[in-house]
PDB file of N, CA and C in Angstrom:
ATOM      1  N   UNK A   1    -171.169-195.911 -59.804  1.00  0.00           N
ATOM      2  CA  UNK A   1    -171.002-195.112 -61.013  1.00  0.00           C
ATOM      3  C   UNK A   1    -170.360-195.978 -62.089  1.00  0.00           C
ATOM      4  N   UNK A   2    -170.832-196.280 -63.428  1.00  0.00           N
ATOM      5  CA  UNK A   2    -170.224-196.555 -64.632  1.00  0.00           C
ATOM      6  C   UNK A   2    -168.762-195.922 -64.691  1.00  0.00           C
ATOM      7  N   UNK A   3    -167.767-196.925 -65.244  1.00  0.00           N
ATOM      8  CA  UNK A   3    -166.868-196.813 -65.859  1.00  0.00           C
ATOM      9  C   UNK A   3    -167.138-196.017 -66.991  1.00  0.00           C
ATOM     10  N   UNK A   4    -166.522-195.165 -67.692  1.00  0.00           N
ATOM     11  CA  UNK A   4    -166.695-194.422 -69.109  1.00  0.00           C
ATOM     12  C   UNK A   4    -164.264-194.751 -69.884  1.00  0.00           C
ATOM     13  N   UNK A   5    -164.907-195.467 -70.643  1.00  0.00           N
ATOM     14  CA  UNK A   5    -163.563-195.920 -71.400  1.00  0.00           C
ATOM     15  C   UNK A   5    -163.827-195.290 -72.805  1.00  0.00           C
ATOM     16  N   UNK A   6    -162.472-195.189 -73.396  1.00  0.00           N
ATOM     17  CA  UNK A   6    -162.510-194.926 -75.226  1.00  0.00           C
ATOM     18  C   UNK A   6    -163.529-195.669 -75.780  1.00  0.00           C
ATOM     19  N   UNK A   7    -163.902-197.212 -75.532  1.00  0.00           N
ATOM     20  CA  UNK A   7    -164.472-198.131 -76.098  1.00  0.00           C
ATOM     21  C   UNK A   7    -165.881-198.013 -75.903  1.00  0.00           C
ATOM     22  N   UNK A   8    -166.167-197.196 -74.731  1.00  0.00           N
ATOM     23  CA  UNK A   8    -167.957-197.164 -74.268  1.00  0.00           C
ATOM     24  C   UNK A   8    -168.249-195.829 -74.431  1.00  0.00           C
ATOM     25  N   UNK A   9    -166.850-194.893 -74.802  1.00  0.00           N
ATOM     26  CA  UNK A   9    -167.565-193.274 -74.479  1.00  0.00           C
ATOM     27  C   UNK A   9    -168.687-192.988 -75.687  1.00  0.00           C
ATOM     28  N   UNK A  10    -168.542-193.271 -77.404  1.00  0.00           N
ATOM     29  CA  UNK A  10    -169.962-193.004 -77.903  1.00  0.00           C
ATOM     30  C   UNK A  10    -171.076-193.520 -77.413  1.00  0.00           C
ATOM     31  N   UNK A  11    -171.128-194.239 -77.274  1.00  0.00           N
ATOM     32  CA  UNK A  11    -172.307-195.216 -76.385  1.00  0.00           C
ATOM     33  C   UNK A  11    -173.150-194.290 -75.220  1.00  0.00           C
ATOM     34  N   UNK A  12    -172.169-194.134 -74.720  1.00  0.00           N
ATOM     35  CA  UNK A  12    -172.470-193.494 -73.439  1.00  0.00           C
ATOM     36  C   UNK A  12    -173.341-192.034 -73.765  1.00  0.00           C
ATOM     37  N   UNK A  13    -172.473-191.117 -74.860  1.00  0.00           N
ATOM     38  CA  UNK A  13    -172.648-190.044 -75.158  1.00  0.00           C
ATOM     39  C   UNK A  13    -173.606-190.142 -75.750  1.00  0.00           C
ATOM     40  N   UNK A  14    -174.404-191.040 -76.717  1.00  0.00           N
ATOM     41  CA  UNK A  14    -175.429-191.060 -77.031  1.00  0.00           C
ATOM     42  C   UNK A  14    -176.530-191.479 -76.709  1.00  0.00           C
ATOM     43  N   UNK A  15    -176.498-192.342 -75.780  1.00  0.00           N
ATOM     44  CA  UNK A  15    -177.926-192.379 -74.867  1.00  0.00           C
ATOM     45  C   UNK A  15    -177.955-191.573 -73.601  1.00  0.00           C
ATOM     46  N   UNK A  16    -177.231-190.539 -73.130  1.00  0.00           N
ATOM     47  CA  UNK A  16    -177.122-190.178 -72.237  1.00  0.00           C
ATOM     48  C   UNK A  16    -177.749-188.974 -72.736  1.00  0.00           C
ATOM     49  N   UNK A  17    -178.557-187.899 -72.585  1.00  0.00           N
ATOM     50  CA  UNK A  17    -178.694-186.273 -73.024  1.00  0.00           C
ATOM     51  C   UNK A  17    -178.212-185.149 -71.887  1.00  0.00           C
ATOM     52  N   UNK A  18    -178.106-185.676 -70.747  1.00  0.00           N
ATOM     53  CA  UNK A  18    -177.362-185.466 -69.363  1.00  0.00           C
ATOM     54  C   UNK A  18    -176.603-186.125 -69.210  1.00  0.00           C
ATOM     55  N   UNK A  19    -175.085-185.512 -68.792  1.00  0.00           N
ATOM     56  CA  UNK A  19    -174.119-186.482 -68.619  1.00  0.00           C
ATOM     57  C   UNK A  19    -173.260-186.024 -67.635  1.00  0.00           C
ATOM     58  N   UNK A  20    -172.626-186.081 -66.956  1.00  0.00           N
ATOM     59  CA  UNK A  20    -171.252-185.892 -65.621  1.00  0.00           C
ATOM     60  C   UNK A  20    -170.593-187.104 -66.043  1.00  0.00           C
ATOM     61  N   UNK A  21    -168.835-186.395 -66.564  1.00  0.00           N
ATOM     62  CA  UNK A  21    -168.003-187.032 -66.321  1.00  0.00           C
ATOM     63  C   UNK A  21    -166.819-186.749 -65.373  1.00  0.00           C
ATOM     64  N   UNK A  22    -166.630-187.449 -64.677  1.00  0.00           N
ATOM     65  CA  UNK A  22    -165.558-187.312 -63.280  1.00  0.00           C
ATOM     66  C   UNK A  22    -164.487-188.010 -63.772  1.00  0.00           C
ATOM     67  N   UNK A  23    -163.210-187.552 -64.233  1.00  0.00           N
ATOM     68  CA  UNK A  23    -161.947-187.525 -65.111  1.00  0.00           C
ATOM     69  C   UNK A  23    -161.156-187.611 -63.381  1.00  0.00           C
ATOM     70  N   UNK A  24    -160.561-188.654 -62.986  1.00  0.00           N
ATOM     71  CA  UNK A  24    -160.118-189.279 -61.802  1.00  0.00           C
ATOM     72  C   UNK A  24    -158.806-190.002 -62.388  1.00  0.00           C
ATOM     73  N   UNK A  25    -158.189-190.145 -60.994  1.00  0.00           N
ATOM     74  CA  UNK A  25    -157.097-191.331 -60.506  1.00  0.00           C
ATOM     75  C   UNK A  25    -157.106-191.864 -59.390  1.00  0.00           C
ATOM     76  N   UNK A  26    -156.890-193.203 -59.408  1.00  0.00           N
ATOM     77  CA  UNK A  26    -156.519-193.499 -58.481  1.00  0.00           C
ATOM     78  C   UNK A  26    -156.015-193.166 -57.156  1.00  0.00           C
ATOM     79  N   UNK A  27    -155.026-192.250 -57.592  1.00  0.00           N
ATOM     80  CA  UNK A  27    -153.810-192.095 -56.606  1.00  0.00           C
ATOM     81  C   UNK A  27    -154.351-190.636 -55.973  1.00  0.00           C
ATOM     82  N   UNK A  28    -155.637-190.081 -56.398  1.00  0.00           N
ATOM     83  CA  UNK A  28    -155.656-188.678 -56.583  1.00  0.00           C
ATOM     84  C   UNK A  28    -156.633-188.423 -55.110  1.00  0.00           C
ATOM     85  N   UNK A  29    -156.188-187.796 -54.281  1.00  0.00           N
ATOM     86  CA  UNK A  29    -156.894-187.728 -53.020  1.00  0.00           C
ATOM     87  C   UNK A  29    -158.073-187.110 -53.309  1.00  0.00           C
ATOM     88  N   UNK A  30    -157.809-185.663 -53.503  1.00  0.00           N
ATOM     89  CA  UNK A  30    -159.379-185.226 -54.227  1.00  0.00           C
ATOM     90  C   UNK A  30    -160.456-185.521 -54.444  1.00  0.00           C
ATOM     91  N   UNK A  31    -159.825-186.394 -55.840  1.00  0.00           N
ATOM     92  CA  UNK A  31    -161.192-187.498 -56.413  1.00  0.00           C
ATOM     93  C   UNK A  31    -161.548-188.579 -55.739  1.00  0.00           C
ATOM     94  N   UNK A  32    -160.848-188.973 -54.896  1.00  0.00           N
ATOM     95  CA  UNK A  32    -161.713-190.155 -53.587  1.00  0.00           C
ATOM     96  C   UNK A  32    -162.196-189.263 -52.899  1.00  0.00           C
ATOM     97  N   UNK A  33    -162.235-187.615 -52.365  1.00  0.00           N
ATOM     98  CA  UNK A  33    -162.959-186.962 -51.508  1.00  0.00           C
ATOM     99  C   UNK A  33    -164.487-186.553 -52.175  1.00  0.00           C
ATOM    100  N   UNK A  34    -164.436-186.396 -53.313  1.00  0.00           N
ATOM    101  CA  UNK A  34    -165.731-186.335 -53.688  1.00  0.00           C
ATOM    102  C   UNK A  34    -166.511-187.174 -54.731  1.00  0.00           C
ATOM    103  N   UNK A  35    -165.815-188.519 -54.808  1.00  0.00           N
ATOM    104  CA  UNK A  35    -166.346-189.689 -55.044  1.00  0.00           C
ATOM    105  C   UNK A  35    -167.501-190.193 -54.496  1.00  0.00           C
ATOM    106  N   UNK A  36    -167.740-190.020 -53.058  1.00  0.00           N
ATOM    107  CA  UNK A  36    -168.821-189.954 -52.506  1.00  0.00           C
ATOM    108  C   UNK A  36    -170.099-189.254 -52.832  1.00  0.00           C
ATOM    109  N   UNK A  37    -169.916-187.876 -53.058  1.00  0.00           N
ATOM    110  CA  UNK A  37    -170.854-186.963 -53.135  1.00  0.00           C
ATOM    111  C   UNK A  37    -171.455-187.247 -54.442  1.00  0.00           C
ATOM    112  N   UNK A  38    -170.487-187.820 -55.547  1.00  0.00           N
ATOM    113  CA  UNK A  38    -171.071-187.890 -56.785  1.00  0.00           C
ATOM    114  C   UNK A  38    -171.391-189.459 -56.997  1.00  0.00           C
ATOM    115  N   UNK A  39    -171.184-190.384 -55.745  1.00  0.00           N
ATOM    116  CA  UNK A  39    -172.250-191.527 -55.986  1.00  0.00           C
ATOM    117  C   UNK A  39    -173.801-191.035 -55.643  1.00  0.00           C
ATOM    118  N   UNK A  40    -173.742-190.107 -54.629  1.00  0.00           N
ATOM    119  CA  UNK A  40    -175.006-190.248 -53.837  1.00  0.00           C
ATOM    120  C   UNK A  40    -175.832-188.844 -54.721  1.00  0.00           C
ATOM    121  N   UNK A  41    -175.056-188.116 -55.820  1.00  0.00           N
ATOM    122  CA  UNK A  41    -175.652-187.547 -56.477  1.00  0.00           C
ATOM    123  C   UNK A  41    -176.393-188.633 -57.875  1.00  0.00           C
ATOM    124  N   UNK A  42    -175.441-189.483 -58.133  1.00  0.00           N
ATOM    125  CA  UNK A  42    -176.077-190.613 -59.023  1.00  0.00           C
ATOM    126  C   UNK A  42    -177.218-191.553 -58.943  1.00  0.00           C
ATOM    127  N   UNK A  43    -177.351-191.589 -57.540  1.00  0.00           N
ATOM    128  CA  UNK A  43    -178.595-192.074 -57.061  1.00  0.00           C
ATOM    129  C   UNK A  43    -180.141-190.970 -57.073  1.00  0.00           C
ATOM    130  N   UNK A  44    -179.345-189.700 -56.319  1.00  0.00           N
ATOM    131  CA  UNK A  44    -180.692-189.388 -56.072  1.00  0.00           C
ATOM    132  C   UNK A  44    -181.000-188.646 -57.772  1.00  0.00           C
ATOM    133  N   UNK A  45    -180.507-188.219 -58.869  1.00  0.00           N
ATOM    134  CA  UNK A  45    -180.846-188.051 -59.872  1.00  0.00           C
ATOM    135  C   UNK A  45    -180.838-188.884 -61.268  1.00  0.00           C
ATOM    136  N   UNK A  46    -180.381-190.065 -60.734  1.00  0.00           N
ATOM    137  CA  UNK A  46    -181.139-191.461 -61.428  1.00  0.00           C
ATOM    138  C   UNK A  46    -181.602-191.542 -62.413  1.00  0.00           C
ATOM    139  N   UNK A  47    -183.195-190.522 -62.863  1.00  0.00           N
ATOM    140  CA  UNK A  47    -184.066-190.346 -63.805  1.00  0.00           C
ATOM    141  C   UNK A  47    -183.511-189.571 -64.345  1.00  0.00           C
ATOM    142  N   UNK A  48    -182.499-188.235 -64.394  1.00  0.00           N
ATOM    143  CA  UNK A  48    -182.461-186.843 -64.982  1.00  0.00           C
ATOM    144  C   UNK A  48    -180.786-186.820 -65.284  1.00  0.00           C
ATOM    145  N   UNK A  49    -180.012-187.358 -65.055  1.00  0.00           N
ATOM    146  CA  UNK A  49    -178.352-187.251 -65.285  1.00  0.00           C
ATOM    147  C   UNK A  49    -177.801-188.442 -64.839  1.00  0.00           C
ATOM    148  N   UNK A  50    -176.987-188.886 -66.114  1.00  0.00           N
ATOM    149  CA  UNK A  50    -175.918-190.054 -65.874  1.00  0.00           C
ATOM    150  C   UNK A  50    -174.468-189.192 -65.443  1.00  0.00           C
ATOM    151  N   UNK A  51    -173.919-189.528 -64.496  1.00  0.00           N
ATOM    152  CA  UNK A  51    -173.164-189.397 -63.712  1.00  0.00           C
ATOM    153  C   UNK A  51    -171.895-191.112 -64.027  1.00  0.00           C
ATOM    154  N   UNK A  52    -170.951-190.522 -64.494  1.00  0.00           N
ATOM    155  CA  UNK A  52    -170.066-191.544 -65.066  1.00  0.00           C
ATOM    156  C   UNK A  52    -168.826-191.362 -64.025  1.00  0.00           C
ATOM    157  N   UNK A  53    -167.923-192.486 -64.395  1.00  0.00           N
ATOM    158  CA  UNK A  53    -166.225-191.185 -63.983  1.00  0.00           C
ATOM    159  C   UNK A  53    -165.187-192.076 -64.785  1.00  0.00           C
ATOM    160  N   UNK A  54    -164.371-191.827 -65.517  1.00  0.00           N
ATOM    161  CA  UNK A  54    -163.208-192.097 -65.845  1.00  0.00           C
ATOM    162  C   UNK A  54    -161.655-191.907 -65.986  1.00  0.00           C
ATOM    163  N   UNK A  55    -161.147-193.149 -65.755  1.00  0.00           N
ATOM    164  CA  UNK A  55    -159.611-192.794 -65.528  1.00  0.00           C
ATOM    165  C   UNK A  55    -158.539-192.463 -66.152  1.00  0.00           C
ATOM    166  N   UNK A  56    -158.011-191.670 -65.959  1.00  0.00           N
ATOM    167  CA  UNK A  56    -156.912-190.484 -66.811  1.00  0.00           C
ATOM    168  C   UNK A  56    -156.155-191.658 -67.292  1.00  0.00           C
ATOM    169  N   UNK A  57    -155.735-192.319 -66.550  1.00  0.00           N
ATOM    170  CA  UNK A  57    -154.528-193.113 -66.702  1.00  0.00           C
ATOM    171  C   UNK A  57    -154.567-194.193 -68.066  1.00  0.00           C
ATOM    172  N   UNK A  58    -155.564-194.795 -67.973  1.00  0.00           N
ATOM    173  CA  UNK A  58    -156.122-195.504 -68.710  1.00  0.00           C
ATOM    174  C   UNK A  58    -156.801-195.234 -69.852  1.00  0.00           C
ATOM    175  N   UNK A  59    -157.392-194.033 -69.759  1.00  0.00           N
ATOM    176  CA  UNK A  59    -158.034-193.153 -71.260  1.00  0.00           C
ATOM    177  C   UNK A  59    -157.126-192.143 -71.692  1.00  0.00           C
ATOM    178  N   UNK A  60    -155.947-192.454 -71.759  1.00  0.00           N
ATOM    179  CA  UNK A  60    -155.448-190.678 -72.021  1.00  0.00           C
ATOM    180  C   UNK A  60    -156.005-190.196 -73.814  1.00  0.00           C
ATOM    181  N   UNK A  61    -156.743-190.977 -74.348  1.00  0.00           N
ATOM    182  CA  UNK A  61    -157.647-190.455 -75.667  1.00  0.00           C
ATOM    183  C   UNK A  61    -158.520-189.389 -75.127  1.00  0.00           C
ATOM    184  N   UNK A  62    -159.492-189.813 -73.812  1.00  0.00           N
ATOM    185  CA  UNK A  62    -160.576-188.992 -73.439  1.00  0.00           C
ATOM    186  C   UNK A  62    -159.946-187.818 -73.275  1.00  0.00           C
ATOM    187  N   UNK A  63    -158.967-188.032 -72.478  1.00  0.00           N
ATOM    188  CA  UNK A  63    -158.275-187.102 -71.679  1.00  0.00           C
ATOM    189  C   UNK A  63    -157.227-186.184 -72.630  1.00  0.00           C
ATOM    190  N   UNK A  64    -157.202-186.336 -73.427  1.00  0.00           N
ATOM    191  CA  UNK A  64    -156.621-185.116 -74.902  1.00  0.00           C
ATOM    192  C   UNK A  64    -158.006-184.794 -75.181  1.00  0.00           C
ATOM    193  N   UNK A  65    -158.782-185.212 -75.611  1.00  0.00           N
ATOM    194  CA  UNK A  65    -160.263-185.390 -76.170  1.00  0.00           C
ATOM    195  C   UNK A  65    -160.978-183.568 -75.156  1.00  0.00           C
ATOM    196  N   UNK A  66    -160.635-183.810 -74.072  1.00  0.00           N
ATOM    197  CA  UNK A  66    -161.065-182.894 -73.561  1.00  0.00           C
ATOM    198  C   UNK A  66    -160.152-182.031 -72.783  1.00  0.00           C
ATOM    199  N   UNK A  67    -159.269-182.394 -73.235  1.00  0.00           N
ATOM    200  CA  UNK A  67    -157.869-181.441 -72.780  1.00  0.00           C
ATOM    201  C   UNK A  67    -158.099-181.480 -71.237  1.00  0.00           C
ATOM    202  N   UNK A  68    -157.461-182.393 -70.276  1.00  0.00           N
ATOM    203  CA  UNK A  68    -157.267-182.495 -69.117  1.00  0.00           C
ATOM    204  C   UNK A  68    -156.301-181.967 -68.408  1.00  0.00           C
ATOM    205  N   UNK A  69    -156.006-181.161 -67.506  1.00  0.00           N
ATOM    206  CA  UNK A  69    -154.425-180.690 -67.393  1.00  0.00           C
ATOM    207  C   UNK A  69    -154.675-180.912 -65.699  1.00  0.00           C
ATOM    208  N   UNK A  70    -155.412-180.995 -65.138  1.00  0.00           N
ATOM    209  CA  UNK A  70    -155.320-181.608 -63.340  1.00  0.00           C
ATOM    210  C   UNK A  70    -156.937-182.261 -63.505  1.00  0.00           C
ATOM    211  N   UNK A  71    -156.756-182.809 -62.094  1.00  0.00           N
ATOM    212  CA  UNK A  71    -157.950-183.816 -61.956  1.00  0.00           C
ATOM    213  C   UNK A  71    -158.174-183.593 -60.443  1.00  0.00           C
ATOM    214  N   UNK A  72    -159.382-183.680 -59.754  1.00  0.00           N
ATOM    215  CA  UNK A  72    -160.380-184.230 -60.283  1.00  0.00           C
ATOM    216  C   UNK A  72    -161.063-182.846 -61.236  1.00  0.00           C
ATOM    217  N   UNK A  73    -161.542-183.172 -62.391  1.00  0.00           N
ATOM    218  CA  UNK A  73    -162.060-182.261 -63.746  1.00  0.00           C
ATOM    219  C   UNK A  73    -163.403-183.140 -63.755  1.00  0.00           C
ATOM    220  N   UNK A  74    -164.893-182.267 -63.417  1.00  0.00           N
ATOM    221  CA  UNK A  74    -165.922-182.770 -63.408  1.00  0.00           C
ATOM    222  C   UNK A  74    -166.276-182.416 -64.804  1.00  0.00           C
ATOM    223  N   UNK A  75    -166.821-182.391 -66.100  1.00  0.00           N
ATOM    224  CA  UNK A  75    -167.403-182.089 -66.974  1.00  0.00           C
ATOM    225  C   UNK A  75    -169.354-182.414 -66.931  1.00  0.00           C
ATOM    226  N   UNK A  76    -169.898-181.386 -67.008  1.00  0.00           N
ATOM    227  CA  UNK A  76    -171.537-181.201 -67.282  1.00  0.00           C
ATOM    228  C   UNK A  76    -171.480-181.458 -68.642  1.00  0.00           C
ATOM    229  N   UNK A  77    -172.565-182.005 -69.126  1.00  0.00           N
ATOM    230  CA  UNK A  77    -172.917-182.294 -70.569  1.00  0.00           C
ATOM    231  C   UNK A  77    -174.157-182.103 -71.296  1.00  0.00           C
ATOM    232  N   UNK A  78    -174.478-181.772 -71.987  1.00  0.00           N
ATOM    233  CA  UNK A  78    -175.996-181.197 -72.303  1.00  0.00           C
ATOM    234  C   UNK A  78    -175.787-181.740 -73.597  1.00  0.00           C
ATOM    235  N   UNK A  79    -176.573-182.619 -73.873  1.00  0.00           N
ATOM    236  CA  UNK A  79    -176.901-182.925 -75.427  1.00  0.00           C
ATOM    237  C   UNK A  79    -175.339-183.241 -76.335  1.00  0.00           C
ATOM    238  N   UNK A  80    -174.636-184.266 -75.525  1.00  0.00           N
ATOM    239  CA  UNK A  80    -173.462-184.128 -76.621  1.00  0.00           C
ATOM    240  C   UNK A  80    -172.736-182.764 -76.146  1.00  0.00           C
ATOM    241  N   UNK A  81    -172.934-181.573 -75.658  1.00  0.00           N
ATOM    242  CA  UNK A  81    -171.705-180.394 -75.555  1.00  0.00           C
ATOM    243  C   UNK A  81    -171.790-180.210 -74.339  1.00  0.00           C
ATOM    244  N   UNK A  82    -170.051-179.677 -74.055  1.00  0.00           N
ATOM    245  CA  UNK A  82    -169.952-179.098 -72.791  1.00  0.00           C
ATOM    246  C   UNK A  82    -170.352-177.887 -72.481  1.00  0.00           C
ATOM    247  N   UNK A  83    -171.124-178.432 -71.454  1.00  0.00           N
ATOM    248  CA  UNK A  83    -172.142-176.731 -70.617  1.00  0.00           C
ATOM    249  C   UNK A  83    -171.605-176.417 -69.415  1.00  0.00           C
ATOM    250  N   UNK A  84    -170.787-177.072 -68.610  1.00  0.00           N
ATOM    251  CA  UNK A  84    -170.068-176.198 -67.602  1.00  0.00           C
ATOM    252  C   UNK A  84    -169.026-177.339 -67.429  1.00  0.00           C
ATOM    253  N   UNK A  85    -168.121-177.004 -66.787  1.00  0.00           N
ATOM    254  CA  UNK A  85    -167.230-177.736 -66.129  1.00  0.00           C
ATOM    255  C   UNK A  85    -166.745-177.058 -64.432  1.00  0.00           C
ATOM    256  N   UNK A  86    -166.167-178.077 -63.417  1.00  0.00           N
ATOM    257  CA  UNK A  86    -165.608-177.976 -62.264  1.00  0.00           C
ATOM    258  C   UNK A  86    -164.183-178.747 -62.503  1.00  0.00           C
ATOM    259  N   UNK A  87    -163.297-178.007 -61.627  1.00  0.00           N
ATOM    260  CA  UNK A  87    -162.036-178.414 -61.290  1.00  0.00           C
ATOM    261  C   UNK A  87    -161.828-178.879 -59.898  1.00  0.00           C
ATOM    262  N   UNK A  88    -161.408-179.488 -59.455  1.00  0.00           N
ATOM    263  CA  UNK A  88    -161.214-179.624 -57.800  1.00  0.00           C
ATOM    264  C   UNK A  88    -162.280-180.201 -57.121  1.00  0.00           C
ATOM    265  N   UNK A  89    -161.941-180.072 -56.017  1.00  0.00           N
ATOM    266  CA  UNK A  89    -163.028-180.863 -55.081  1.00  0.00           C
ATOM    267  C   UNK A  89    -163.548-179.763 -54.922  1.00  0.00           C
ATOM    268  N   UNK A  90    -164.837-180.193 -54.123  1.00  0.00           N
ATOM    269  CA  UNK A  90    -165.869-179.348 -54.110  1.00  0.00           C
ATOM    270  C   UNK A  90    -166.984-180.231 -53.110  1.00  0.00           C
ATOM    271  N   UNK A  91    -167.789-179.243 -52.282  1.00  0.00           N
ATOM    272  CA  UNK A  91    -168.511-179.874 -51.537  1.00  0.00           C
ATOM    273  C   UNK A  91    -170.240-180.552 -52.139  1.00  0.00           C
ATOM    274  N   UNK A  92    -171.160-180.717 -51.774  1.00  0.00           N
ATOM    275  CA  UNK A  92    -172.097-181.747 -52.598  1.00  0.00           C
ATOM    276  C   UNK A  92    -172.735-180.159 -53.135  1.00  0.00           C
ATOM    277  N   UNK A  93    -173.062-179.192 -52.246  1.00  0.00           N
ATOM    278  CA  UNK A  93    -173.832-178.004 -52.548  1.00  0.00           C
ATOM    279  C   UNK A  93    -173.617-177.610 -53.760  1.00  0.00           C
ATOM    280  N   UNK A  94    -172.227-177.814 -54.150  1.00  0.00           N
ATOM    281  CA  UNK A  94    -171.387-177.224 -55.131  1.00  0.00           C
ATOM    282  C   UNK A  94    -171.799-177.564 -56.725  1.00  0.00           C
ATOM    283  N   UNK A  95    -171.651-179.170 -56.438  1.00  0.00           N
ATOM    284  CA  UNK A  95    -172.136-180.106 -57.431  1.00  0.00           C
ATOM    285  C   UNK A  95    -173.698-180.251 -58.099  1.00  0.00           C
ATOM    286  N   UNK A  96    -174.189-180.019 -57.231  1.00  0.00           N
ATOM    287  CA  UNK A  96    -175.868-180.158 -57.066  1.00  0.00           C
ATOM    288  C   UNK A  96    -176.437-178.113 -57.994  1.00  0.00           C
ATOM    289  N   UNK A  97    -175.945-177.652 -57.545  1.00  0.00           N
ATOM    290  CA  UNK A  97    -175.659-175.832 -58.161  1.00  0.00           C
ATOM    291  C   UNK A  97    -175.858-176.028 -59.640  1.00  0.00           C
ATOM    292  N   UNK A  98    -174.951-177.064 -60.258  1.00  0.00           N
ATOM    293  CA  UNK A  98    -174.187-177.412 -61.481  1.00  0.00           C
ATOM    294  C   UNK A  98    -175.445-178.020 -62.046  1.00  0.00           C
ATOM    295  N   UNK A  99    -175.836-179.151 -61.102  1.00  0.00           N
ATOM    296  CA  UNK A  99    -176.739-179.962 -62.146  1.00  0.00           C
ATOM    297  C   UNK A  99    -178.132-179.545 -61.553  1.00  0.00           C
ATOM    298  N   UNK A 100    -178.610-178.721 -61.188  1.00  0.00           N
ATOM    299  CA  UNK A 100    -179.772-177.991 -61.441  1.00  0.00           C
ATOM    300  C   UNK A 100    -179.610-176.892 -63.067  1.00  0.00           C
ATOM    301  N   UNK A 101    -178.760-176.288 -63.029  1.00  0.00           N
ATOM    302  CA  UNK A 101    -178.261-175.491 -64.203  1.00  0.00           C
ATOM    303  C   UNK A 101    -178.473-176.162 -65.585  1.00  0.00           C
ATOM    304  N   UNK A 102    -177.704-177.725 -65.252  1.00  0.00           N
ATOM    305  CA  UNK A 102    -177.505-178.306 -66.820  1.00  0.00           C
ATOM    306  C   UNK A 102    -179.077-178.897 -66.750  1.00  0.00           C
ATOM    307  N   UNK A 103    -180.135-179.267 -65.810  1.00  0.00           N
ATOM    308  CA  UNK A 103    -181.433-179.776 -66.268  1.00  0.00           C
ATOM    309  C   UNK A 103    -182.579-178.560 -66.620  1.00  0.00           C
ATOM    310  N   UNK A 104    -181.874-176.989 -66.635  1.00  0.00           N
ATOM    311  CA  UNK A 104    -182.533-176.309 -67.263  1.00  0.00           C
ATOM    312  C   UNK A 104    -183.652-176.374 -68.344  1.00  0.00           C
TER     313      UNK A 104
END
């Protein structure tokens, strides 16, 4: 999965029209528990959603930007706006629910 920083997030946001951002730490058990699920979601939807993740610690711009208050905070993206968001871990079923929805 791409890094997403202050310095790459327009970039990102604009060639992307599908987007998942995974708002993580390091230290954050959670977000290493479903770090997995959202590599192997990055693979198998490849063609249809960029799947990013970035770190709180290090972006706290993004992270006002979208008002972060716990992590792991998945954000869905549709065209530039937020169309759903997840909090917490969550199993792959969970994730996959989400981005059938946002390729509406």
């Amino acid at each position: 999965m791409e890094e997403l920083t202050n310095k790459n997030y327009d970039e990102i946001i604009k060639n992307a029209p599908n987007l998942i951002i995974k708002f993580e730490a390091d230290w954050c058990g959670p977000c290493r528990i479903i770090s997995p699920i959202l590599e192997d979601l990055s693979k198998e939807y490849r063609n249809e959603v960029k799947i990013v993740r970035c770190n709180v610690d290090e972006n706290p711009e993004l992270c006002e930007k979208y008002k972060i208050k716990s992590i792991p905070s998945v954000f869905f993206i549709k065209k530039g706006e937020v169309f759903d968001t997840k909090i917490g871990a969550g199993n792959k079923q969970s994730f996959v629910k989400k981005i059938e929805l946002l390729l509406l």
